[in-house]
N, C-alpha and C. Protein backbone atom coordinates (compact mmCIF):
# COMPACT_ATOMS: atom_id res chain seq x y z
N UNK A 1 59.07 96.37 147.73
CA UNK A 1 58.70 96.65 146.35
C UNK A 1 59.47 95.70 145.43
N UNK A 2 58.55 94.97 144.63
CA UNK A 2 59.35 93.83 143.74
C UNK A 2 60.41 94.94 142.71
N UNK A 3 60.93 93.64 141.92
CA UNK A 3 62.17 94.57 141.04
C UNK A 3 61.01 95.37 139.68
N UNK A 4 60.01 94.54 139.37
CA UNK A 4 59.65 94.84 137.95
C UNK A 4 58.61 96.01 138.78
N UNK A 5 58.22 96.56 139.90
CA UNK A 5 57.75 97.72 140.08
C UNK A 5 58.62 98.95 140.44
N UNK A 6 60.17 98.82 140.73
CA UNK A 6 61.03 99.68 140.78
C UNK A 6 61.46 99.86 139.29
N UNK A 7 61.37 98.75 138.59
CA UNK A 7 61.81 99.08 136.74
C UNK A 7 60.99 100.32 136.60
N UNK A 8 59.30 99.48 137.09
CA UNK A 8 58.50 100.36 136.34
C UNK A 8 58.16 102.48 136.69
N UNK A 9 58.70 102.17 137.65
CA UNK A 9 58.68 103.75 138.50
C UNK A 9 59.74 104.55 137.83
N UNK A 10 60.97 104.01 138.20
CA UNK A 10 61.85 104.68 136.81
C UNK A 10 61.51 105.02 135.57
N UNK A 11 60.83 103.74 134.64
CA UNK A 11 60.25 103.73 133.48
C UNK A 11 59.23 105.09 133.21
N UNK A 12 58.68 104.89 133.93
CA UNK A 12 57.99 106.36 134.33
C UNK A 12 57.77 107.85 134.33
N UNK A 13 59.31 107.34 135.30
CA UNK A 13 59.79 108.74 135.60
C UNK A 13 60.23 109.54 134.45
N UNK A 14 60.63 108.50 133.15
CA UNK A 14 61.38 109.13 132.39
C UNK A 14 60.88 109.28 131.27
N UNK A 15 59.64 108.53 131.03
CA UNK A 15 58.49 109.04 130.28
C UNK A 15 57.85 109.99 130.80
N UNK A 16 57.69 110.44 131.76
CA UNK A 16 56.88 111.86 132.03
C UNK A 16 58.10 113.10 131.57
N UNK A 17 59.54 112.88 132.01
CA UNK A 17 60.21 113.60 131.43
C UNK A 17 60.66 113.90 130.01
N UNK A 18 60.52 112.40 129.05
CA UNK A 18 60.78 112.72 127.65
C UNK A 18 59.13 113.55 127.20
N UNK A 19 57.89 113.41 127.88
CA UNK A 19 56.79 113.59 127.37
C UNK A 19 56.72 115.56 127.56
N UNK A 20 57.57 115.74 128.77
CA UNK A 20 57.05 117.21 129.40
C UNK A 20 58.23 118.23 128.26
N UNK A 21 59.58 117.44 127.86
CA UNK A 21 60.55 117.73 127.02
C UNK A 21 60.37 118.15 125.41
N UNK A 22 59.15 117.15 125.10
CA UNK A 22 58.59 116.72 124.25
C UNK A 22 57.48 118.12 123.41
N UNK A 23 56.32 118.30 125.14
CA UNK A 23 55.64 119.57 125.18
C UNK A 23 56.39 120.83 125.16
N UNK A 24 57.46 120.87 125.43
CA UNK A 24 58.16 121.91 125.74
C UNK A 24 58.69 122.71 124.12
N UNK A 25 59.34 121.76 123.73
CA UNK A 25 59.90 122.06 122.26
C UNK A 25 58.58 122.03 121.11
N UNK A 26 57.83 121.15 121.62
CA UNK A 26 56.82 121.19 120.21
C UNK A 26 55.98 122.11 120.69
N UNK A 27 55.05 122.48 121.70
CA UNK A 27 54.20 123.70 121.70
C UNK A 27 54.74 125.15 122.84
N UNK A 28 55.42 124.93 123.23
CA UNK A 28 55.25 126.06 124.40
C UNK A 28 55.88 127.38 123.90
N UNK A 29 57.52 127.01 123.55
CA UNK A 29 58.03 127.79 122.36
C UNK A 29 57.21 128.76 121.58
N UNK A 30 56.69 127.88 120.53
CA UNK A 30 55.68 128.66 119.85
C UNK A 30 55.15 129.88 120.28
N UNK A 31 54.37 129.22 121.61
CA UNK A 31 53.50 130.22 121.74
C UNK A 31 54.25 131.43 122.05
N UNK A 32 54.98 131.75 122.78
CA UNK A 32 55.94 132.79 122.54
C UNK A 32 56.47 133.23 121.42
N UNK A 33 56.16 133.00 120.13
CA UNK A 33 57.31 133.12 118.78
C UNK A 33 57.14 134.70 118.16
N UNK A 34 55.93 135.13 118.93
CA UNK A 34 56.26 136.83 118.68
C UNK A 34 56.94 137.59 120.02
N UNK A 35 57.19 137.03 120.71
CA UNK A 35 58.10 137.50 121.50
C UNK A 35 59.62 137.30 121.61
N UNK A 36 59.96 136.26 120.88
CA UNK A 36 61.10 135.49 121.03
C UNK A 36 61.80 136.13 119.37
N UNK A 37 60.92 136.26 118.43
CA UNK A 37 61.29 137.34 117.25
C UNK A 37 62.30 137.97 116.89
N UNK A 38 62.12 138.55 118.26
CA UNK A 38 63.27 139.95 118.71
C UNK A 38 64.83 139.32 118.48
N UNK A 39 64.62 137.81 118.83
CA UNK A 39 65.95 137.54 118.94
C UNK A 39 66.60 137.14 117.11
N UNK A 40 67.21 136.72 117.05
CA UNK A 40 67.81 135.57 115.94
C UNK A 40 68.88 135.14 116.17
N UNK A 41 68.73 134.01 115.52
CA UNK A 41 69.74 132.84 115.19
C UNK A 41 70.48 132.73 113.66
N UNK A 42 71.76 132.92 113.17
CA UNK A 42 71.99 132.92 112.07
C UNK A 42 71.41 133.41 111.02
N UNK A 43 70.70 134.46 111.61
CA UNK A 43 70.53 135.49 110.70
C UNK A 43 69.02 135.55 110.44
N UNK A 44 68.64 134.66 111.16
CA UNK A 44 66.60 134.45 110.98
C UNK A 44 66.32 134.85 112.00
N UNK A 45 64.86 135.36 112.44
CA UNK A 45 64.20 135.17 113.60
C UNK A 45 63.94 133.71 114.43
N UNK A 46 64.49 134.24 116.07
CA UNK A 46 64.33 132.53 116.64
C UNK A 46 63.05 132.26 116.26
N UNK A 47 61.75 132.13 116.01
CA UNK A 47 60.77 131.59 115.95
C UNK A 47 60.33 130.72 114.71
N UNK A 48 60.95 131.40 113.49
CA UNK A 48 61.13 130.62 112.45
C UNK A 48 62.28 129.66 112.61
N UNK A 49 63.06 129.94 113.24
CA UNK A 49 64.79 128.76 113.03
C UNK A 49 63.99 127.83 113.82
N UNK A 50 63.62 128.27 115.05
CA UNK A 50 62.92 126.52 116.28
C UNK A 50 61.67 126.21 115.11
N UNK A 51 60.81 126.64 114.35
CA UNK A 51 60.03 125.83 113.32
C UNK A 51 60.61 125.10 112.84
N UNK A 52 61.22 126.07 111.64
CA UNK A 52 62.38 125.44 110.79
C UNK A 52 63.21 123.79 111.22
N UNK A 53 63.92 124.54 112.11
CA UNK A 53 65.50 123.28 112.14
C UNK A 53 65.24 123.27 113.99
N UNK A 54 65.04 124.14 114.86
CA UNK A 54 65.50 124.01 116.32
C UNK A 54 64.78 122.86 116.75
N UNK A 55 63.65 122.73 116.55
CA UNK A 55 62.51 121.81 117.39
C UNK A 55 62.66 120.63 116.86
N UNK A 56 63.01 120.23 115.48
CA UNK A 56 63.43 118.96 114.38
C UNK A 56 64.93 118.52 115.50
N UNK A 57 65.24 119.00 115.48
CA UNK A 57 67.14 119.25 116.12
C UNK A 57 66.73 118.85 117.83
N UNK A 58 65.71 119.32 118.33
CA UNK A 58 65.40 118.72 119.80
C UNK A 58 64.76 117.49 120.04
N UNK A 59 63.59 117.03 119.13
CA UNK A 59 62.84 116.06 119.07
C UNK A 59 64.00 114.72 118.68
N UNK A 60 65.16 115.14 118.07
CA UNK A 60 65.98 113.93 117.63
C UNK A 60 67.00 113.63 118.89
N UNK A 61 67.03 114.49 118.90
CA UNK A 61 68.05 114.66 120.86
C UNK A 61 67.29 114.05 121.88
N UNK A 62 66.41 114.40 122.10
CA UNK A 62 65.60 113.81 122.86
C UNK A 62 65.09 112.63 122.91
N UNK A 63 65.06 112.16 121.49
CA UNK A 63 64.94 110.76 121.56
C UNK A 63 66.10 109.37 121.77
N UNK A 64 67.20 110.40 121.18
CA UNK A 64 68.54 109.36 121.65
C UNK A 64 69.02 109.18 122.61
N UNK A 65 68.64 110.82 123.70
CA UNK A 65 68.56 111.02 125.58
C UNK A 65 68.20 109.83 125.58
N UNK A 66 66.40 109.44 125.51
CA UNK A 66 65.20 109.01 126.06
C UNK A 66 65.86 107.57 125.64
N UNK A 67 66.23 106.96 124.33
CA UNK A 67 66.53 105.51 124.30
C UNK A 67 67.46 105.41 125.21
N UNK A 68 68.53 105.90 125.05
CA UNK A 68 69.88 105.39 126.10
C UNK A 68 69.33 105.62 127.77
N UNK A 69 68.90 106.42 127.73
CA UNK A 69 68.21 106.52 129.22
C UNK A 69 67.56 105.34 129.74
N UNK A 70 66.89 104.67 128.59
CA UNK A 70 66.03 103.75 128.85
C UNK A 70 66.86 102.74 129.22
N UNK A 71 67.49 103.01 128.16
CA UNK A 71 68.55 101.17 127.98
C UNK A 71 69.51 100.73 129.39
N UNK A 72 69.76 102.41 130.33
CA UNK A 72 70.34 101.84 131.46
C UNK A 72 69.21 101.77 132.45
N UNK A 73 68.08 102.34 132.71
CA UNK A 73 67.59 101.73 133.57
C UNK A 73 66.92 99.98 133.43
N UNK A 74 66.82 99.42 132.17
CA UNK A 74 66.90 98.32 131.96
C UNK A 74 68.04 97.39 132.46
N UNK A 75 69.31 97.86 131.92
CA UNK A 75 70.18 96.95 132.52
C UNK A 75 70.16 97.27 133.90
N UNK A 76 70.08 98.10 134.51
CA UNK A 76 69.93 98.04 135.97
C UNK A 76 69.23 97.40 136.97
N UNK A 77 67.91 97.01 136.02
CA UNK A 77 66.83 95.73 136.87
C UNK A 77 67.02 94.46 136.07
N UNK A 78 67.98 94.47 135.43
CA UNK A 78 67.89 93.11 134.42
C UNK A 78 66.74 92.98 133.67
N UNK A 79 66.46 93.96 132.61
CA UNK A 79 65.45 93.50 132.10
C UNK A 79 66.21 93.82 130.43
N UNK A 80 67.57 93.56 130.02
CA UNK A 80 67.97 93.94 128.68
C UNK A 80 67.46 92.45 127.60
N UNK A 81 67.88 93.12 126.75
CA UNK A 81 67.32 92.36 125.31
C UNK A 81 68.09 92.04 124.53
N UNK A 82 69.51 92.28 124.58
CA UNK A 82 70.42 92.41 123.82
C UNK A 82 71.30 91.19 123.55
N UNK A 83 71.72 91.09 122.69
CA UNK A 83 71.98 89.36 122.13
C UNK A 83 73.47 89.46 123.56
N UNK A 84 73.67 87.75 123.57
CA UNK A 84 74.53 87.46 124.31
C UNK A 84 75.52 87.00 123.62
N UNK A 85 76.98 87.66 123.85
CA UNK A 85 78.06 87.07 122.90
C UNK A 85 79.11 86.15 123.86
C-alpha cells in the first residue's frame, strides 16, 4: 500500500469519526430532549443548555480535536504544509 493511500485511510478514519461526533451532538441529543429534561445543568433543563451553549461548546471541541488530529496524521506521512524555519 503506497504512503498517500495509508494517509488517505487514516484521513478517513477520522472524518467518519469527526462526522458521526458531529451527528451525535447536533441531532441525536435532541431527539431525546424530553427525556433528558428531567435532568439540569446550572439551573436549566439539559435540553435547552445542549441548544443553548452544550452543542455550540461541542461543535468547537470537536473541531480543534479534528484539526490537530489531522495535523498529526499529516506529519506522519509527510504530507505537512507548514513554513520551514
Amino acid at each position: 500500500m503506497s504512503n498517500k493511500a495509508k494517509h488517505w485511510e487514516k484521513t478517513k478514519g477520522q472524518m467518519i469519526v469527526t462526522l458521526l461526533l458531529w451527528f451525535f451532538f447536533g441531532y441525536v441529543i435532541f431527539m431525546f430532549g424530553e427525556s433528558i429534561n428531567s435532568a439540569s445543568f446550572l439551573g436549566y433543563p439539559l435540553a435547552y443548555y445542549m441548544c443553548a451553549q452544550g452543542s455550540l461548546i461541542a461543535f468547537v471541541v470537536i473541531l480543534f480535536w479534528s484539526a490537530n488530529r489531522q495535523e498529526k496524521i499529516d506529519e506522519e506521512f509527510g504530507f505537512t504544509s507548514g513554513e520551514d524555519d
